[in-house]
N, C-alpha and C. Protein backbone atom coordinates (compact mmCIF):
# COMPACT_ATOMS: atom_id res chain seq x y z
N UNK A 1 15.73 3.56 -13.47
CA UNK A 1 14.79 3.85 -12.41
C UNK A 1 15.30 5.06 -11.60
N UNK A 2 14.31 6.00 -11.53
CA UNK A 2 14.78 7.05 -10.40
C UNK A 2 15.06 6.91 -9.23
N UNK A 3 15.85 7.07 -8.35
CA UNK A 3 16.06 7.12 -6.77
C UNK A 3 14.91 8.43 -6.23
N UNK A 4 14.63 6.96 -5.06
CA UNK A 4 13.56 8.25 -4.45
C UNK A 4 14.24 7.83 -2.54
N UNK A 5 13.81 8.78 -2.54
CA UNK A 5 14.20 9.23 -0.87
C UNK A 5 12.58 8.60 -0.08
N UNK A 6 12.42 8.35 1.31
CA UNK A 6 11.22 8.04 1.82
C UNK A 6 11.18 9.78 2.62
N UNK A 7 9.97 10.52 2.93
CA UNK A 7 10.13 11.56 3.60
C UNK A 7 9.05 11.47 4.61
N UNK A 8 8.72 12.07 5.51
CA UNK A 8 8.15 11.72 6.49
C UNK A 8 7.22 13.11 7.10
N UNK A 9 5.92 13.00 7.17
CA UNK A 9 5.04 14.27 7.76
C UNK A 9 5.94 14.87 8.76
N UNK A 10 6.43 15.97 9.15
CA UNK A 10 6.98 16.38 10.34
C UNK A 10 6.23 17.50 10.35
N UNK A 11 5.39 18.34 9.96
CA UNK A 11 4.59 19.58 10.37
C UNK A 11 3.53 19.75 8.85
N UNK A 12 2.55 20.24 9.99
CA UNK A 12 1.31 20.78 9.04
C UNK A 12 0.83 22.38 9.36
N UNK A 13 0.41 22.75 8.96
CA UNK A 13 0.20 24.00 9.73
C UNK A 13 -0.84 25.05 8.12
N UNK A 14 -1.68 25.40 9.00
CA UNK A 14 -2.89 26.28 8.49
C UNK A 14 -2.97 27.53 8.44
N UNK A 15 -3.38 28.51 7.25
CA UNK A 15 -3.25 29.86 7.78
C UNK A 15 -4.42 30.00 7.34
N UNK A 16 -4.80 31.53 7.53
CA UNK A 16 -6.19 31.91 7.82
C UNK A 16 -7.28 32.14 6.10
N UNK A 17 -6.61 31.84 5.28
CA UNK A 17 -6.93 31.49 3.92
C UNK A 17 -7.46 30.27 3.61
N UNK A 18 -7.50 28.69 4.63
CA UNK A 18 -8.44 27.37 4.35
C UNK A 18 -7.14 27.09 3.63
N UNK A 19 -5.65 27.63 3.46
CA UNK A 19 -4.98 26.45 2.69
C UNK A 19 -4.02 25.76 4.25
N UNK A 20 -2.94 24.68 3.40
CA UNK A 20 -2.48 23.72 4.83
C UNK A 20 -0.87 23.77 4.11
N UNK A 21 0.09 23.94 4.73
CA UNK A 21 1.06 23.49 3.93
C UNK A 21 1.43 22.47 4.58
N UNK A 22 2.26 21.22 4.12
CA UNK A 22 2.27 19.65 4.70
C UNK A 22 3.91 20.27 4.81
N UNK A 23 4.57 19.62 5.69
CA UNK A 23 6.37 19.48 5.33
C UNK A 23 6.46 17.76 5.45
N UNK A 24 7.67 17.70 4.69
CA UNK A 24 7.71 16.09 4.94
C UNK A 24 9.11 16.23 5.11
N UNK A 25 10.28 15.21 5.79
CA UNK A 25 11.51 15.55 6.04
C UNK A 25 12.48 14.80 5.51
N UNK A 26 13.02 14.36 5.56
CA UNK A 26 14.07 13.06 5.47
C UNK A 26 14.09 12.71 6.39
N UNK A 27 14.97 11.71 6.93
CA UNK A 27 14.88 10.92 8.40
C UNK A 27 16.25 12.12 8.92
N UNK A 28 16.48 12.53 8.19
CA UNK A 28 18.08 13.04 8.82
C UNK A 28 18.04 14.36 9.03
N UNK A 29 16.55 15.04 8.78
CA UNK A 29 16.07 16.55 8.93
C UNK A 29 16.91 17.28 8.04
N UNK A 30 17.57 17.16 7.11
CA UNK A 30 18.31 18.03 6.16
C UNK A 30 17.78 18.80 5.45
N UNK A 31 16.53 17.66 4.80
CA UNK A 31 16.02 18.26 3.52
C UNK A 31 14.38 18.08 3.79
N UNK A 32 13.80 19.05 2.76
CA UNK A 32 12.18 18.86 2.67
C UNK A 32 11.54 18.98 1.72
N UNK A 33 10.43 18.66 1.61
CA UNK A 33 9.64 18.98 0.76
C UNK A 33 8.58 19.73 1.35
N UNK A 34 7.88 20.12 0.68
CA UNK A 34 6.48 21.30 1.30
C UNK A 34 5.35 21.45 -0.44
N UNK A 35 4.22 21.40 0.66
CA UNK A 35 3.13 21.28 -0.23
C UNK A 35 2.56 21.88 0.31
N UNK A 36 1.58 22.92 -0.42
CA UNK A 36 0.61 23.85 0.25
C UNK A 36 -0.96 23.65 -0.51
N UNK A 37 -1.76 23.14 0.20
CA UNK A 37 -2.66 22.77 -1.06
C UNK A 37 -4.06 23.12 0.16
N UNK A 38 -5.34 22.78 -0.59
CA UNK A 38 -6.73 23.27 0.27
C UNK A 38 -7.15 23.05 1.74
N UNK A 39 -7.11 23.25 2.40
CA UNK A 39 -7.49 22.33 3.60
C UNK A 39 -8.13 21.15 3.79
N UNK A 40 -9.48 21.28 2.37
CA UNK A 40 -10.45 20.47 2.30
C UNK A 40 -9.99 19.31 1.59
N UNK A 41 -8.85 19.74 1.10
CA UNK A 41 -8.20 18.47 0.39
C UNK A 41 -7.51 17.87 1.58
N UNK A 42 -6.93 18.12 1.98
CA UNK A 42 -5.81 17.07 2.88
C UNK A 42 -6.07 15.92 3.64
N UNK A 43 -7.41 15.61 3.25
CA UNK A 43 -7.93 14.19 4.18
C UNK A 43 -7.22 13.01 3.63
N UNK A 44 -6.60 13.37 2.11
CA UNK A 44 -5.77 12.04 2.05
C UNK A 44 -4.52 11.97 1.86
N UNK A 45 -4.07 12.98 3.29
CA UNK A 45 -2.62 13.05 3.59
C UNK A 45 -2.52 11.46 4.08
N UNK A 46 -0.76 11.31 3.72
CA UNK A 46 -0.35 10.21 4.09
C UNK A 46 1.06 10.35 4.94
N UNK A 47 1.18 9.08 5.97
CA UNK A 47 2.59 9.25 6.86
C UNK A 47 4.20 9.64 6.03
N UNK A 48 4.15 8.93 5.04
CA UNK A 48 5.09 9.50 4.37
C UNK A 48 5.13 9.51 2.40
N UNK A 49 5.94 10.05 2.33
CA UNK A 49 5.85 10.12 0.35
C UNK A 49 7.21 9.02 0.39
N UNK A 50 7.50 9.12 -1.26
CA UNK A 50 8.38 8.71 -1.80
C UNK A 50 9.22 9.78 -2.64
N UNK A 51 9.63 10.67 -3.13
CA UNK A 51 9.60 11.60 -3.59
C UNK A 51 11.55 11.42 -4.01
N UNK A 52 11.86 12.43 -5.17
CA UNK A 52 13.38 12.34 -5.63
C UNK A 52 13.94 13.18 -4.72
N UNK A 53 15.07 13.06 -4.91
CA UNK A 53 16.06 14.39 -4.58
C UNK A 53 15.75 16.06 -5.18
N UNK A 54 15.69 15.86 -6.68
CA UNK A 54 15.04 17.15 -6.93
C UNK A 54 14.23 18.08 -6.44
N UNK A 55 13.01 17.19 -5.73
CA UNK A 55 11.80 17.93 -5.38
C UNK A 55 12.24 18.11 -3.49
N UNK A 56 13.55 18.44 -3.41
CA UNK A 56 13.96 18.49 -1.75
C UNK A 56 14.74 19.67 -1.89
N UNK A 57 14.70 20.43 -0.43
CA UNK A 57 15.35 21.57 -0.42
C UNK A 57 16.08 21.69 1.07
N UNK A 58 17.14 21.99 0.93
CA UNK A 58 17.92 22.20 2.45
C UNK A 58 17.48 22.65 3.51
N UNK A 59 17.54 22.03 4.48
CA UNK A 59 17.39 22.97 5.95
C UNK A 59 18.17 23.51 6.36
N UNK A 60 18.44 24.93 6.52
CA UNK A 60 19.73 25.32 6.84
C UNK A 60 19.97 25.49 8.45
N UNK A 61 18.51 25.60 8.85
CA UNK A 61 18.93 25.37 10.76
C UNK A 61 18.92 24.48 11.10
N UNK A 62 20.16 24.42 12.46
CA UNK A 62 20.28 22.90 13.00
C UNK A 62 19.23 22.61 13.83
N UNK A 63 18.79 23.44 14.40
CA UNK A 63 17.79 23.16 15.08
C UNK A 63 16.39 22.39 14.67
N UNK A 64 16.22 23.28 13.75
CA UNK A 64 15.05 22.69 12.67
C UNK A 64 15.34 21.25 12.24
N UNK A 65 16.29 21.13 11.94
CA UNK A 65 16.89 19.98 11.36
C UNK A 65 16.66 18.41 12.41
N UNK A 66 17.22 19.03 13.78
CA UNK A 66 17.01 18.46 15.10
C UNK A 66 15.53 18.05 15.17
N UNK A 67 14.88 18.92 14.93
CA UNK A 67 13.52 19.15 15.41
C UNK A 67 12.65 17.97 14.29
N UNK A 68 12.75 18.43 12.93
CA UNK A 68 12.60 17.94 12.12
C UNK A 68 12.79 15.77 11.94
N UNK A 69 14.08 15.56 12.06
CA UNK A 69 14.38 14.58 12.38
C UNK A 69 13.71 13.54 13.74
N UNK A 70 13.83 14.22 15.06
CA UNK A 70 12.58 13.89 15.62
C UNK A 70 11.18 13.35 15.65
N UNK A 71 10.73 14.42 14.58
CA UNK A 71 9.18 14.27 14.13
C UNK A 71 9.15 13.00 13.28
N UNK A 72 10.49 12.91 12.39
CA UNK A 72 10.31 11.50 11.63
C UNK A 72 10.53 10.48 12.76
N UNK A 73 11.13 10.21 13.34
CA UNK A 73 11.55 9.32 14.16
C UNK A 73 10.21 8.46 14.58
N UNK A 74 9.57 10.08 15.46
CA UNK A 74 8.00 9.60 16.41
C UNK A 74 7.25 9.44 14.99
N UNK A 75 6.88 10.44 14.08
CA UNK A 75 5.71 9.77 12.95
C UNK A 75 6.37 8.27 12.45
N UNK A 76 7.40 7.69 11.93
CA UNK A 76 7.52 6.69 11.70
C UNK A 76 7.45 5.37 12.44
N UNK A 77 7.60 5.90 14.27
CA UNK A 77 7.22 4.92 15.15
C UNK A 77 5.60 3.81 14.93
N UNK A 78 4.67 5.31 14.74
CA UNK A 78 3.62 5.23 15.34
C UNK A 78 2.91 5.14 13.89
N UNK A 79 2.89 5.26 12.76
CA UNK A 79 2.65 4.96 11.60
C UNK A 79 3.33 4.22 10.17
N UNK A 80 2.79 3.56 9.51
CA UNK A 80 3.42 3.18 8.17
C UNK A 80 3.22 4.00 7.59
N UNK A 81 4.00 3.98 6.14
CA UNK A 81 4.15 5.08 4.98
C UNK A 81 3.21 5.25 4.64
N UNK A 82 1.89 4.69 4.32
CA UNK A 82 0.93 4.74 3.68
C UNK A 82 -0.42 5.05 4.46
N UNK A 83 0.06 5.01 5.47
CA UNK A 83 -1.60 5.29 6.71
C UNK A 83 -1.82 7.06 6.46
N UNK A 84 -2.95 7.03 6.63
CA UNK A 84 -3.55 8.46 6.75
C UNK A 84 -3.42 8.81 7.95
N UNK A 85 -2.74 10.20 7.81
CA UNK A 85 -2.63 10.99 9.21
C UNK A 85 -2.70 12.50 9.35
């Protein structure tokens, strides 16, 4: 069985093209994942993935990292993994 990490919405953000890129974090803001997909698609974003290690990439600012970690903290307060948000 693969090991999967839980990752957590910490930013969405839109540019002027209708696409969205999602970030999702670890709880520990290290690492991420990022998805950039339609706008019109993203209605069935969810609070968090399941996702491997592979598909994660370093944060190299602490700040971000800070920041990042945060956002899991409050999205995981206030949602389960699976709720749409």
């Amino acid at each position: 069985m693969t090991e999967t990490i839980r990752c957590w919405l910490v930013e969405r953000e839109y540019d002027d093209k209708g696409l969205v890129t999602l970030t999702y974090a670890t709880p520990d803001g290290e690492s991420v994942y990022r998805r950039e997909l339609a706008a019109s698609a993203a209605s069935g974003v969810t609070a968090a993935k399941e996702l491997s290690p592979d598909q994660l990439e370093a944060v190299s600012d602490e700040e971000t990292r800070e920041r990042y970690a945060t956002e899991v903290d409050r999205t995981a307060d206030r949602y389960d993994p699976d709720d749409p948000i």
